[in-house]
Protein backbone atom coordinates (compact mmCIF):
# COMPACT_ATOMS: atom_id res chain seq x y z
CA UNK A 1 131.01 91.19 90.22
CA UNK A 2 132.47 88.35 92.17
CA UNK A 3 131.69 86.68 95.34
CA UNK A 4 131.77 83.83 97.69
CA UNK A 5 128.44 83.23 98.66
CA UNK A 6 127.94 80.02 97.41
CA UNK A 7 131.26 79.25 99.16
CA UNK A 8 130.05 80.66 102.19
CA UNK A 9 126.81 79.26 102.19
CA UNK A 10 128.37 75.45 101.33
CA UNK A 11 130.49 76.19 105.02
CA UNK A 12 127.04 76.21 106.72
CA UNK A 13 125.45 73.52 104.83
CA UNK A 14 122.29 75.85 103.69
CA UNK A 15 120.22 75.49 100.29
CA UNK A 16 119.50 78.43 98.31
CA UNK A 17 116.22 78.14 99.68
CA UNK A 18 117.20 78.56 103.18
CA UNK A 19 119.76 81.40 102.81
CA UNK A 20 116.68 83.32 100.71
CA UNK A 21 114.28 82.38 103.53
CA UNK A 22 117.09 84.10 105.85
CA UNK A 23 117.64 87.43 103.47
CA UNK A 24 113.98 87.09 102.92
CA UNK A 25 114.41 86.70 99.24
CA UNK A 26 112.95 84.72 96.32
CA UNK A 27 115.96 81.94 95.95
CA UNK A 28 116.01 82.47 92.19
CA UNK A 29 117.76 85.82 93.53
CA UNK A 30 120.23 83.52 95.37
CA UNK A 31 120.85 81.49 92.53
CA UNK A 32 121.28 85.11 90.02
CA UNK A 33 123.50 86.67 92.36
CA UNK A 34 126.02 83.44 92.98
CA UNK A 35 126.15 82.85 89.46
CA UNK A 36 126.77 86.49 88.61
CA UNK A 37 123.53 87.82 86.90
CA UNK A 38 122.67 89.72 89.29
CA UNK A 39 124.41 92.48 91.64
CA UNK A 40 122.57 92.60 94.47
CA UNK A 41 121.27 96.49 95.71
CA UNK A 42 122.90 97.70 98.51
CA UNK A 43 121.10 97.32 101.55
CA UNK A 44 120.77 93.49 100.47
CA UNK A 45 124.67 93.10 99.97
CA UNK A 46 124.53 94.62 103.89
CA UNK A 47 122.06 92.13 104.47
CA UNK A 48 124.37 89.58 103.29
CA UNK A 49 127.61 90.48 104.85
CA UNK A 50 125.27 90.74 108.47
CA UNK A 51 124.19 87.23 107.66
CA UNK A 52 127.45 85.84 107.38
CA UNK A 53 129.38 87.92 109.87
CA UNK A 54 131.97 88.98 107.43
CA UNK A 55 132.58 92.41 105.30
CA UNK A 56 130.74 93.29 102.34
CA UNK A 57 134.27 93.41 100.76
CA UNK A 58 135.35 90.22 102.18
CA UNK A 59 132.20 88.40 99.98
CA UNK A 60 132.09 90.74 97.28
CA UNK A 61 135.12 91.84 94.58
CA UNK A 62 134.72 93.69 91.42
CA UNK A 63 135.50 91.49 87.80
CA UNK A 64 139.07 91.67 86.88
């Protein structure tokens, strides 16, 4: 899966350890989910899209 959070979180000039502090995750789960090792669960992905004010769909995009 794709997405744009690193993108996203570059815009608002956060670390990885401040966006994790915000989602309340570790920021090795920041790191695995921008670099595409990890899919994040559902109610985290929410989490995310809340965070950032924009769709889930918007961040997120399946592989080609």
């Amino acid at each position: 899966m794709n997405n744009r959070i690193r993108e996203l979180r570059g815009n608002r000039g956060w670390s990885q350890a401040e966006l994790a502090e915000r989602l309340d995750v570790s920021r090795q789960t920041i790191n695995a989910i921008e670099t595409g090792k990890y899919d994040p669960s559902l109610p985290l992905a929410f989490a995310i899209a809340r965070l950032f004010g924009a769709s889930i769909e918007s961040i997120f995009t399946p592989d080609a």
